[in-house]
PDB file of N, CA and C in Angstrom:
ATOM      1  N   UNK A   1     -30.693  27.442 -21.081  1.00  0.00           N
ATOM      2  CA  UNK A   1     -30.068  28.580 -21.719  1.00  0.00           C
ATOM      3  C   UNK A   1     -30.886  28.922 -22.965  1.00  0.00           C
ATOM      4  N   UNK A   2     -31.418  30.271 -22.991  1.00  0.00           N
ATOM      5  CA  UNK A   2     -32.193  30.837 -24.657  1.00  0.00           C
ATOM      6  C   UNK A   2     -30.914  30.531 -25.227  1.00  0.00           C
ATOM      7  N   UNK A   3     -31.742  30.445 -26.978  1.00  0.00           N
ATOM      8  CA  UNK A   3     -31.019  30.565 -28.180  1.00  0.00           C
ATOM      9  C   UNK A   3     -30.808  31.959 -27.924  1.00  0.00           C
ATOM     10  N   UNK A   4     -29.010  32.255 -28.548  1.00  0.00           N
ATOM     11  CA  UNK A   4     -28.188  33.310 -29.002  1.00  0.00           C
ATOM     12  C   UNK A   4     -29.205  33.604 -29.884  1.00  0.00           C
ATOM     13  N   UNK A   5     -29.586  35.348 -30.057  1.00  0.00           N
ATOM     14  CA  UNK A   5     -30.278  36.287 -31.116  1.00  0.00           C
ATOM     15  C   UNK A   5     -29.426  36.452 -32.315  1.00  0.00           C
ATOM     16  N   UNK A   6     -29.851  35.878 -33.377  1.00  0.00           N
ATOM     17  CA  UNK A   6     -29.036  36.486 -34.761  1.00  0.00           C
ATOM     18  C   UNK A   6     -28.037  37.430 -35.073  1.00  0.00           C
ATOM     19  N   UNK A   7     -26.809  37.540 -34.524  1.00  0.00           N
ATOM     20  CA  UNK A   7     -25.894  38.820 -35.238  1.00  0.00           C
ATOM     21  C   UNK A   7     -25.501  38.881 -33.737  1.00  0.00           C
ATOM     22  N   UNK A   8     -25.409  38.555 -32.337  1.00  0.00           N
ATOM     23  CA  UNK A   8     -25.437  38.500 -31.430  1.00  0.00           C
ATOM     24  C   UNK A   8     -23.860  37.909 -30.949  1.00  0.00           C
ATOM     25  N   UNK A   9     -23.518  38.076 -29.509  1.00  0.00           N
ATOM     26  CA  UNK A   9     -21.732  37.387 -29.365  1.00  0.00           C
ATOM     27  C   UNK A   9     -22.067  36.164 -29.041  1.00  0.00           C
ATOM     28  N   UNK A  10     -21.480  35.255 -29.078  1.00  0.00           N
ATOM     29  CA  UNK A  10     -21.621  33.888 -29.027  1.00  0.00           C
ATOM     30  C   UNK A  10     -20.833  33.617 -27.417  1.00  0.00           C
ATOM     31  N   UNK A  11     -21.604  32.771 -26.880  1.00  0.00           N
ATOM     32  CA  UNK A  11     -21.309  32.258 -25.645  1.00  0.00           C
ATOM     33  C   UNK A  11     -20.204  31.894 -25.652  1.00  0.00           C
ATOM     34  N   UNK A  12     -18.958  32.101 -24.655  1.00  0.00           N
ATOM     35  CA  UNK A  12     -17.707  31.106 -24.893  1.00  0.00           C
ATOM     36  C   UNK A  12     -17.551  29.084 -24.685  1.00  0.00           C
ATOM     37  N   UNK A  13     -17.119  28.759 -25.424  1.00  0.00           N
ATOM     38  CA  UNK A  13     -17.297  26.919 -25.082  1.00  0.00           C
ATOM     39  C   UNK A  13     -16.120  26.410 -26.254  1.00  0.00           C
ATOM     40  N   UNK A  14     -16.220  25.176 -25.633  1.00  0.00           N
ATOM     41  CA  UNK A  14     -14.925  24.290 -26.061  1.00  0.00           C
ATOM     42  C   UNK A  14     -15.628  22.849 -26.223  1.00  0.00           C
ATOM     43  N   UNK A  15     -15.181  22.472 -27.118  1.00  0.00           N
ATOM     44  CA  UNK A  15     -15.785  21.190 -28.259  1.00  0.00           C
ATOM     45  C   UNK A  15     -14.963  20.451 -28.951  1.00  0.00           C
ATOM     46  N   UNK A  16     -14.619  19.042 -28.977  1.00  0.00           N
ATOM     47  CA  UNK A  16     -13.908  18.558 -29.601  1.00  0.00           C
ATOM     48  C   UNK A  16     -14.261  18.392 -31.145  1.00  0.00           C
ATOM     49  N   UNK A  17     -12.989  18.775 -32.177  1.00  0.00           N
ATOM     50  CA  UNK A  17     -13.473  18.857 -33.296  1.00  0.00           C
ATOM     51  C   UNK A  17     -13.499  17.027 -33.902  1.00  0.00           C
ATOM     52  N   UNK A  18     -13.397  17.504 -35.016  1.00  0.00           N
ATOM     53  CA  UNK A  18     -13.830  15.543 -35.748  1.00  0.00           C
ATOM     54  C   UNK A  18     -12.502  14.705 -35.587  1.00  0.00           C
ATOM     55  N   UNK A  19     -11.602  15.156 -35.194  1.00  0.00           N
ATOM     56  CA  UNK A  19     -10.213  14.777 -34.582  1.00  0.00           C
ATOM     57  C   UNK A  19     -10.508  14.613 -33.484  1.00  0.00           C
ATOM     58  N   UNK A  20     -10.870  14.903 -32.391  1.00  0.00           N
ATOM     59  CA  UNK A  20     -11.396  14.494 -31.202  1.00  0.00           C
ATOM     60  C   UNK A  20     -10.120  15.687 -30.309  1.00  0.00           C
ATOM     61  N   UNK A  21      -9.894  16.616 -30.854  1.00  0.00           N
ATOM     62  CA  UNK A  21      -9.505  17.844 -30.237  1.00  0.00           C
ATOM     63  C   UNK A  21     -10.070  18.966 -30.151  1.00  0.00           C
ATOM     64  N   UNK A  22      -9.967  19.045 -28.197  1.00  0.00           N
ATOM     65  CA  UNK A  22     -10.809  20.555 -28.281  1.00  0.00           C
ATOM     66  C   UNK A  22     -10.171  21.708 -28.654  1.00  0.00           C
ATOM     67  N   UNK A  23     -11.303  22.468 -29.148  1.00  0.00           N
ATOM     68  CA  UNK A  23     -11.217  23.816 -29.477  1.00  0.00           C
ATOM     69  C   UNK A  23     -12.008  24.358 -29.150  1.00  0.00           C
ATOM     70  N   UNK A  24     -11.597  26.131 -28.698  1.00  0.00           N
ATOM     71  CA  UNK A  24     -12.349  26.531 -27.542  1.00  0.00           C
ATOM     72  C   UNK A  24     -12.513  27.876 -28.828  1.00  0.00           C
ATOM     73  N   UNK A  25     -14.095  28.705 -29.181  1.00  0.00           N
ATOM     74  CA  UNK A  25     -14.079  29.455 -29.274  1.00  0.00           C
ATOM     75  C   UNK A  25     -13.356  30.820 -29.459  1.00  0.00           C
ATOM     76  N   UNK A  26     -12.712  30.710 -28.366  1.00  0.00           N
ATOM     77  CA  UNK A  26     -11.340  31.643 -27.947  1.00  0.00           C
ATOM     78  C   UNK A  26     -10.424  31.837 -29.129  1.00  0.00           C
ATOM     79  N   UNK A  27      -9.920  30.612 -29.639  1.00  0.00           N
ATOM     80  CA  UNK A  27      -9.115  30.366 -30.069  1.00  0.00           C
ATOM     81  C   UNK A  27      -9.249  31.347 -31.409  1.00  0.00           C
ATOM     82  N   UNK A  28     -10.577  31.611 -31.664  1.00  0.00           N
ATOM     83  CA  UNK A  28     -10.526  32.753 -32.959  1.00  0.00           C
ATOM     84  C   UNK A  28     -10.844  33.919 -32.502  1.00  0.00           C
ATOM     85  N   UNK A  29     -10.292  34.617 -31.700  1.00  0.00           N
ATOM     86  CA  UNK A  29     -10.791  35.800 -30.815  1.00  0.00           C
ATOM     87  C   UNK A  29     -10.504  36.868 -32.291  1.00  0.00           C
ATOM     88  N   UNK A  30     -11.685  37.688 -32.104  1.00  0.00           N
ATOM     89  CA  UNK A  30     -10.703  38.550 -33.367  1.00  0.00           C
ATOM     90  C   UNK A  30     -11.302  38.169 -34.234  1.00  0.00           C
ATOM     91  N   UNK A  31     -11.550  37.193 -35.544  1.00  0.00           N
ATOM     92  CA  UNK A  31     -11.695  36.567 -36.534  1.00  0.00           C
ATOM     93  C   UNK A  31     -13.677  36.164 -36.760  1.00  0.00           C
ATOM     94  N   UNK A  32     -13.886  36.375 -38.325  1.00  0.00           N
ATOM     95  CA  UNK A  32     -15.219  35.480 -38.404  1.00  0.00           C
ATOM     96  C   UNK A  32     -15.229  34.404 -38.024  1.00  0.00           C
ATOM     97  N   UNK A  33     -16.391  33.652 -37.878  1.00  0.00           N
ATOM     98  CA  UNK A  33     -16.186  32.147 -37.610  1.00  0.00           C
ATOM     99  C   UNK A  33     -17.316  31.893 -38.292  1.00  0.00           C
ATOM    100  N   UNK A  34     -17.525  30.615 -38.728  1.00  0.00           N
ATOM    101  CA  UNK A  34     -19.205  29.538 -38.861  1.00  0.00           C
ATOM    102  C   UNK A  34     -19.056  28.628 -38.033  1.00  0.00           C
ATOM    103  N   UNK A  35     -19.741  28.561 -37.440  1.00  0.00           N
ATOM    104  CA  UNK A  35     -19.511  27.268 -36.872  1.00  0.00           C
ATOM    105  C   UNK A  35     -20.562  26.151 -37.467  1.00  0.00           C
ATOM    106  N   UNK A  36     -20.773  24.922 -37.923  1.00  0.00           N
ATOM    107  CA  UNK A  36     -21.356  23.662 -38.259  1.00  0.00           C
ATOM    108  C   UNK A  36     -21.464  22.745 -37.815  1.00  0.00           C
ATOM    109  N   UNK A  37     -22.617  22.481 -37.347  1.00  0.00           N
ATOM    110  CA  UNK A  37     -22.719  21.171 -36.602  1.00  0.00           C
ATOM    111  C   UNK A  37     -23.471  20.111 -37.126  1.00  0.00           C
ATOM    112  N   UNK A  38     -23.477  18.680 -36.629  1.00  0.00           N
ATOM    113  CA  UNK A  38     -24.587  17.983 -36.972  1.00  0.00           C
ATOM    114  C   UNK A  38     -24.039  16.680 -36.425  1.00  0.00           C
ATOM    115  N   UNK A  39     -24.573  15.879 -35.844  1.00  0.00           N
ATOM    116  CA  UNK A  39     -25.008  14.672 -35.315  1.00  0.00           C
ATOM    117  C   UNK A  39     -23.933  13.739 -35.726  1.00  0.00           C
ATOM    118  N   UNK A  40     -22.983  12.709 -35.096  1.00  0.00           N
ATOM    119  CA  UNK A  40     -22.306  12.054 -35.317  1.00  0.00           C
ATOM    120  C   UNK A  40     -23.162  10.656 -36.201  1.00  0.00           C
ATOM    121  N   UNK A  41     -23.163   9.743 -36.710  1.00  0.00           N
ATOM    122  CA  UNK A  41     -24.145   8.782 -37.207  1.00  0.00           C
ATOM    123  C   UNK A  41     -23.423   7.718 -36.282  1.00  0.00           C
ATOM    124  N   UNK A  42     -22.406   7.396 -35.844  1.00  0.00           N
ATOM    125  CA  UNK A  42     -21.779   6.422 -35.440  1.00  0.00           C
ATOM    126  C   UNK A  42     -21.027   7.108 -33.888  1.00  0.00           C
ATOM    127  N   UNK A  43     -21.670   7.625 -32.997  1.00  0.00           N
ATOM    128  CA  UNK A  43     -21.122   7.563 -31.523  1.00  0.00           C
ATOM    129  C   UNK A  43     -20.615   6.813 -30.574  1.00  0.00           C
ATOM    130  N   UNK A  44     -19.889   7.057 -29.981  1.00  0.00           N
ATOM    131  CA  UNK A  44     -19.378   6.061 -28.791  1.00  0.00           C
ATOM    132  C   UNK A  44     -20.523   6.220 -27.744  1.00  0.00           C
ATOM    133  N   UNK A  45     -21.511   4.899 -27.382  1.00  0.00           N
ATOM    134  CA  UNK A  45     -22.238   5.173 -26.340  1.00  0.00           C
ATOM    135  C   UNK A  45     -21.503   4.518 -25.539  1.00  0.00           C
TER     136      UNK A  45
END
């Protein structure tokens, strides 16, 4: 999949947040968002 273009709609997807509940995009239909990511340091392998 290309990287989304700057200013562009964002693909729909669902991700568990740092609670370990998903949230789906959707869920801010309507609304700004940021989204932030970055690397857990301590994962469940």
């Amino acid at each position: 999949m290309a990287l989304p273009e700057i200013g562009s709609q964002a693909p729909a997807f669902k991700l568990p947040n740092q609670d370990g509940i998903d949230i789906s995009l959707g869920d801010y239909a309507g609304k700004q968002v940021l989204i932030w990511f970055f690397p857990r340091a301590f994962g469940n392998n």
